[in-house]
Protein backbone atom coordinates (compact mmCIF):
# COMPACT_ATOMS: atom_id res chain seq x y z
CA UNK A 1 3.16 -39.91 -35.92
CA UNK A 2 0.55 -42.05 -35.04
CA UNK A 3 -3.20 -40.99 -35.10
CA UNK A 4 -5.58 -42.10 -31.93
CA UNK A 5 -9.15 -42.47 -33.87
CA UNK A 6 -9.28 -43.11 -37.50
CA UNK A 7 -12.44 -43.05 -37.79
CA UNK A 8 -12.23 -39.38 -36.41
CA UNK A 9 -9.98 -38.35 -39.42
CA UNK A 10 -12.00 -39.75 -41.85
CA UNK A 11 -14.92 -37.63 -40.59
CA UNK A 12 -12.86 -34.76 -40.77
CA UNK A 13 -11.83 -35.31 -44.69
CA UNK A 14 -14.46 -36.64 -45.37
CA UNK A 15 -14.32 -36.62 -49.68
CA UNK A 16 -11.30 -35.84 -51.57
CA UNK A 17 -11.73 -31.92 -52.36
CA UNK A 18 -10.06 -33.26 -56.06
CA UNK A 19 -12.44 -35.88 -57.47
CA UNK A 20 -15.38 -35.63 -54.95
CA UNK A 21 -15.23 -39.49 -54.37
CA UNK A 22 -15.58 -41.03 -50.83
CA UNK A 23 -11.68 -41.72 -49.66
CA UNK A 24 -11.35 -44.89 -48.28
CA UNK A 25 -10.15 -46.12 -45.15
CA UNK A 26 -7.62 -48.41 -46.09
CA UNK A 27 -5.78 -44.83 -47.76
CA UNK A 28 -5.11 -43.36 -44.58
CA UNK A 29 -1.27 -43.97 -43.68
CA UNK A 30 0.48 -43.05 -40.54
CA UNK A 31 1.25 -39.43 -41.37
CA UNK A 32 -0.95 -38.55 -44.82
CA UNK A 33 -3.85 -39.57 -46.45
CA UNK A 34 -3.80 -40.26 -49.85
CA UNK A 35 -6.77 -40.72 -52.69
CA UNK A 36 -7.04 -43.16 -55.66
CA UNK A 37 -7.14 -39.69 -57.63
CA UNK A 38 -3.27 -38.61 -56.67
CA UNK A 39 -4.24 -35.96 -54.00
CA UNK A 40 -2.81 -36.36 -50.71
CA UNK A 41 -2.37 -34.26 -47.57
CA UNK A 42 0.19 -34.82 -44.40
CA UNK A 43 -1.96 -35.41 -40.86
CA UNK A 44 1.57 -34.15 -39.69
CA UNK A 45 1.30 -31.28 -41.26
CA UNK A 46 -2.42 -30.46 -39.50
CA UNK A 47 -1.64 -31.52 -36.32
CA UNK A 48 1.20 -28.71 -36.83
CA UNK A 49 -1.21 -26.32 -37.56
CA UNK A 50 -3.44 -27.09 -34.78
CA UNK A 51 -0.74 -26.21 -32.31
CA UNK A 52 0.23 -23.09 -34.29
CA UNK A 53 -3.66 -22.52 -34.11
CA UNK A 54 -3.45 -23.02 -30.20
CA UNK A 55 -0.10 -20.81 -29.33
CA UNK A 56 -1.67 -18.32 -31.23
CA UNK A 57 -4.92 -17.81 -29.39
CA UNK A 58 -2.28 -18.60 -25.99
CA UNK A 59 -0.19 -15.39 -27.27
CA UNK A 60 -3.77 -12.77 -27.95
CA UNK A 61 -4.67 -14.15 -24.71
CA UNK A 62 -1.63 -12.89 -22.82
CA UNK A 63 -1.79 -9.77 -25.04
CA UNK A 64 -5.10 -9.07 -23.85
CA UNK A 65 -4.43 -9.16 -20.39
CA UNK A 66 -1.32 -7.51 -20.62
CA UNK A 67 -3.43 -4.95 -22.47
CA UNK A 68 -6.20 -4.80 -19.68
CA UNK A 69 -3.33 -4.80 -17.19
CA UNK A 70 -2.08 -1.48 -18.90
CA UNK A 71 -5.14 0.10 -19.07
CA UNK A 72 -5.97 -0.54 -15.03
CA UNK A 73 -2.60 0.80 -14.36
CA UNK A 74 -2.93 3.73 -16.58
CA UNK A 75 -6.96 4.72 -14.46
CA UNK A 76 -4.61 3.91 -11.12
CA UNK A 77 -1.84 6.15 -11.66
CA UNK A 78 -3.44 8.38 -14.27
CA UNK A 79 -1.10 11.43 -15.71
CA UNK A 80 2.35 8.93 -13.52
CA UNK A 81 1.89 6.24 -15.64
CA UNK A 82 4.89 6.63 -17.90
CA UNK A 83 7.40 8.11 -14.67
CA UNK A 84 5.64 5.61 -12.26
CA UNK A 85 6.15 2.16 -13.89
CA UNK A 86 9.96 2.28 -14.59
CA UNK A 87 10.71 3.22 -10.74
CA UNK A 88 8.26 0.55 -9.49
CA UNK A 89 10.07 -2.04 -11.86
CA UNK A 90 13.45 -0.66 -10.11
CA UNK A 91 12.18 -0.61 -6.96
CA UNK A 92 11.27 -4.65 -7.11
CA UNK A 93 14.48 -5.44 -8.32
CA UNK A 94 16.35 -4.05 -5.57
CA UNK A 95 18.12 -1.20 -8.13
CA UNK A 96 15.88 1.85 -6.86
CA UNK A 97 17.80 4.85 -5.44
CA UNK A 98 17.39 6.19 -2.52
CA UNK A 99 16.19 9.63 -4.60
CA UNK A 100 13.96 7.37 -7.08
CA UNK A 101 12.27 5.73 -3.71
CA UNK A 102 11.82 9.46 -2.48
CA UNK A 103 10.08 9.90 -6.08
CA UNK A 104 7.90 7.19 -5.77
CA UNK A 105 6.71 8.18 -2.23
CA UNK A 106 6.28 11.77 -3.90
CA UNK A 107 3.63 9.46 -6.60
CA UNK A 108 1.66 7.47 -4.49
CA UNK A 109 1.09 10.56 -1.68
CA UNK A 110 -0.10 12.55 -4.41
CA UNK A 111 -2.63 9.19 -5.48
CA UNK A 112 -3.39 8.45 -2.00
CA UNK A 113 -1.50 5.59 -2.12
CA UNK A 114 -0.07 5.21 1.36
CA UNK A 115 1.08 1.47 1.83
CA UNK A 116 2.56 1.96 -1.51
CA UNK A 117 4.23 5.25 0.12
CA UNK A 118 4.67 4.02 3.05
CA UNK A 119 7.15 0.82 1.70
CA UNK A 120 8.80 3.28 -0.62
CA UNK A 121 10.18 5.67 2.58
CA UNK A 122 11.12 2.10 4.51
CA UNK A 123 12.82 1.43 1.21
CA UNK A 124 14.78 4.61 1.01
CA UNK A 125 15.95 4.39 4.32
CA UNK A 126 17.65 1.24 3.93
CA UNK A 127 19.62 2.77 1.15
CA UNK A 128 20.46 5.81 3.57
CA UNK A 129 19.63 5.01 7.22
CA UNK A 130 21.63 7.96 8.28
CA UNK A 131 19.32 9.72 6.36
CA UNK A 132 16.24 10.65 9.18
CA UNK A 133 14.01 12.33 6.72
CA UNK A 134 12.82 9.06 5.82
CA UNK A 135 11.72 7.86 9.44
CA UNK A 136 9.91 11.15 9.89
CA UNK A 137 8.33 10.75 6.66
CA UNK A 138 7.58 7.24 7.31
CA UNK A 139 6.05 8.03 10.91
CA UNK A 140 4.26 10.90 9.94
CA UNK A 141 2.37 8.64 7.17
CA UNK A 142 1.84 5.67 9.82
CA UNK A 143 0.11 8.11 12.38
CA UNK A 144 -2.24 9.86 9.35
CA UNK A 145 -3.36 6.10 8.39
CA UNK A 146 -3.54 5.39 12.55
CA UNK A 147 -1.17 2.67 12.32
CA UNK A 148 0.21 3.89 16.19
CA UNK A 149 1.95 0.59 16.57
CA UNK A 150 4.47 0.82 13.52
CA UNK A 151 4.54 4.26 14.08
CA UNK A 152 6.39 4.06 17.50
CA UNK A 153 8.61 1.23 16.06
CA UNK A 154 9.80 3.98 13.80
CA UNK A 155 10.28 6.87 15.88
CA UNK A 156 12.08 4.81 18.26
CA UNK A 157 14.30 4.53 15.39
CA UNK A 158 14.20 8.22 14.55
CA UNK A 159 14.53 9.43 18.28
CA UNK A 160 17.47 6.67 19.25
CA UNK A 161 19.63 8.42 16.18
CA UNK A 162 19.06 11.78 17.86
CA UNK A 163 16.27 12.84 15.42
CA UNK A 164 14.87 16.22 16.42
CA UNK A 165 12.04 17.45 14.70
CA UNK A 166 9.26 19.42 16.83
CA UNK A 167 6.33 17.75 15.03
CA UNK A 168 7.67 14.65 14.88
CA UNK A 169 7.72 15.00 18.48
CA UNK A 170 4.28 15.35 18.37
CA UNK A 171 3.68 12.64 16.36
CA UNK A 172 5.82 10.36 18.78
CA UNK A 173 3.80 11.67 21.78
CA UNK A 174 -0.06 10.75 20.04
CA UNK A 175 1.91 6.83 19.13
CA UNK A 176 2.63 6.51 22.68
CA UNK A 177 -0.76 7.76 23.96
CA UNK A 178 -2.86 5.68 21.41
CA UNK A 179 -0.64 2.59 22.46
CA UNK A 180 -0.92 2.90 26.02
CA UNK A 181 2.57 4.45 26.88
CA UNK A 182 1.52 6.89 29.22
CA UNK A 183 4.49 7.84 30.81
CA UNK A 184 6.47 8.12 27.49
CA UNK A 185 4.13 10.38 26.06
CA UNK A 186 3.53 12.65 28.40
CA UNK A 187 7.21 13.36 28.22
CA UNK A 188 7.51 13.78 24.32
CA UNK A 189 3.75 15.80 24.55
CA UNK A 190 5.47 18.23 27.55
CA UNK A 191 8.53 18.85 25.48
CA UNK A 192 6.45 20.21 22.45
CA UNK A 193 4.14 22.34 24.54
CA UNK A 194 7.41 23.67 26.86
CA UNK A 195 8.71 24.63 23.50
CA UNK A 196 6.43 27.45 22.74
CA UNK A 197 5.49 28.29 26.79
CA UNK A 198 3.92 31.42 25.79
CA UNK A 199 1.35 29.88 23.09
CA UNK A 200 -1.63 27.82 23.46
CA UNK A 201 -1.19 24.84 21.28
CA UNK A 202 -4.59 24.15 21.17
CA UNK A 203 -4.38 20.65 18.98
CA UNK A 204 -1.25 19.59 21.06
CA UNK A 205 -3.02 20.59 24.67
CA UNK A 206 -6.34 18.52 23.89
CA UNK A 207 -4.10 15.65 22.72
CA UNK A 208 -2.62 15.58 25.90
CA UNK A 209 -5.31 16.13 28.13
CA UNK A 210 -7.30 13.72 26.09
CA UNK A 211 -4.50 11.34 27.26
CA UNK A 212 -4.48 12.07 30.84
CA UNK A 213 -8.27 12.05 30.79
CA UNK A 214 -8.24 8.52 29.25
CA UNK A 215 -5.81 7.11 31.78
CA UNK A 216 -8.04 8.81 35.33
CA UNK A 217 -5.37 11.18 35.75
CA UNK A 218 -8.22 14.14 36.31
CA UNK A 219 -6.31 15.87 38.79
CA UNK A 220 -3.63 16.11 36.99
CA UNK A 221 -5.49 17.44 33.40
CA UNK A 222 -7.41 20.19 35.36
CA UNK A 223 -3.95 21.65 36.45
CA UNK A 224 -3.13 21.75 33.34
CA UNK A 225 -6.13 22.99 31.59
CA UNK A 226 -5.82 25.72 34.80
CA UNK A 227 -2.35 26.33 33.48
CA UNK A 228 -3.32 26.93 29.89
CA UNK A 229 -6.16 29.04 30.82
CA UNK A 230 -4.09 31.89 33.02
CA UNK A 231 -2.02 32.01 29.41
CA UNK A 232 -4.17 34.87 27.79
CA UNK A 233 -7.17 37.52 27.95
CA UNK A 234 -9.08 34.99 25.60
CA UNK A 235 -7.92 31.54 27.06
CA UNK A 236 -10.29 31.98 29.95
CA UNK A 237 -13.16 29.06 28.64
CA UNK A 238 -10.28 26.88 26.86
CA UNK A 239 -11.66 23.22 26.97
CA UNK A 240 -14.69 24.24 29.42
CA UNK A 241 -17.18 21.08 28.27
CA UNK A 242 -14.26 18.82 29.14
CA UNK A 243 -13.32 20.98 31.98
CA UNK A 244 -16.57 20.97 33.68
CA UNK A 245 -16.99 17.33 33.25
CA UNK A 246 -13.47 16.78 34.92
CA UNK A 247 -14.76 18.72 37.54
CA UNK A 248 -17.77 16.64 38.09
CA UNK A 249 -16.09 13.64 37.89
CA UNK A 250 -13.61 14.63 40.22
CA UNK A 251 -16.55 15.34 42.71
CA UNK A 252 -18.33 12.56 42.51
CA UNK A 253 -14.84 11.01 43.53
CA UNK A 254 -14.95 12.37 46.80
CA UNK A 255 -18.33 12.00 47.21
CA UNK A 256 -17.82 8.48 47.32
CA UNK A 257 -15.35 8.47 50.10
């Protein structure tokens, strides 16, 4: 092995640790160094131990990370971290079930984790797409984090294999509105209210005439508010701010003509 500098080495050495005397230069050989005294020592051997010296520090380096890694995951998914890890490490490989997917939705909902949930139901029901309790788990996620667009990509899903489910119905119907499908949603929002005709949804109603308010239809949301009104001994002031206000605007309409 040959040695760039020396000079460099000799610094380093310096005098022989044996006999104290000043080693000179003409004793340093490719590989060792070697006194008038009879002590020697292999270069080879130190540059060895250098890079011993360097994959060591390299391997407490990784184990610190790895260590600080462990400790962030263990604050993130606190009292999971043991079930949590082995599923996510199957779930990146492709090898999660459609059940372990279902777990790991059941994890990251309960840590208000939602993109986390919301790939883990996408997941699952590409393992069992006849399996619709997915898509309305995965749409009813979408619409709590407003995310109307992916939300209506799903239920289209959901809806096109004859999926059925009254609030995901509902769900559909506030997509549609939010993304400017009027005439969709009104049809998914009048098939949750005609399914209870003798109850006021209150949330569902406002939804709707929220909708219909949004896109001018006035005449058309005081019917219904009207309609919802006649329902009950107590429904008599249902929605009367926005009521009055249609009524207003609805003057002011033909006041202009």
């Amino acid at each position: 092995m040959a040695y760039k500098n020396r000079g460099e080495i000799m610094t380093h050495f310096g005098h022989c640790p044996a006999c104290n005397q000043q080693i000179p230069q003409e004793r340093y050989f490719n590989d060792s160094v070697i006194c008038e005294c009879g002590w020697n020592r292999s270069l080879k051997a130190k540059a060895v131990s250098a890079k011993q010296t360097d994959r060591t520090c390299i391997a407490i380096f990784i184990f610190a990370a790895l260590l600080i890694g462990s400790f962030i995951q263990a604050v993130n998914w606190d009292k999971y971290f043991f079930t949590i890890i082995p599923l996510k490490t199957q779930q990146v490989l492709g090898m999660a079930s459609a059940q372990q997917l279902t777990k790991i939705a059941d994890i990251c909902m309960e840590r208000k984790k939602y993109t986390c949930a919301e790939q883990a139901y996408a997941d699952a029901y590409k393992k069992e797409p006849t399996n619709l309790t997915h898509l309305e788990k995965l749409g009813e996620l979408q619409v709590k984090q407003e995310l109307m667009l992916s939300a209506t990509k799903t239920y289209d899903l959901y809806f096109g294999a004859n999926g059925n489910s009254f609030e995901a119905k509902y769900n559909y119907a506030k997509a549609l509105a939010a993304t400017n499908n009027t005439e969709k949603a009104e049809k998914y929002f009048k098939e949750v209210l005609n399914a209870k005709p003798d109850t006021l949804q209150i949330t569902v109603t406002r939804h709707y005439i929220n909708m219909l308010v949004k896109n001018d239809e006035l005449t058309k949301a005081k019917r219904v508010i009207e309609h919802f009104r006649k329902q009950g001994s107590n429904t008599g002031l249902f929605m009367d701010k926005e009521y009055k206000e249609i009524k207003d605007k609805l003057s002011h309409k033909v006041a202009s003509f």
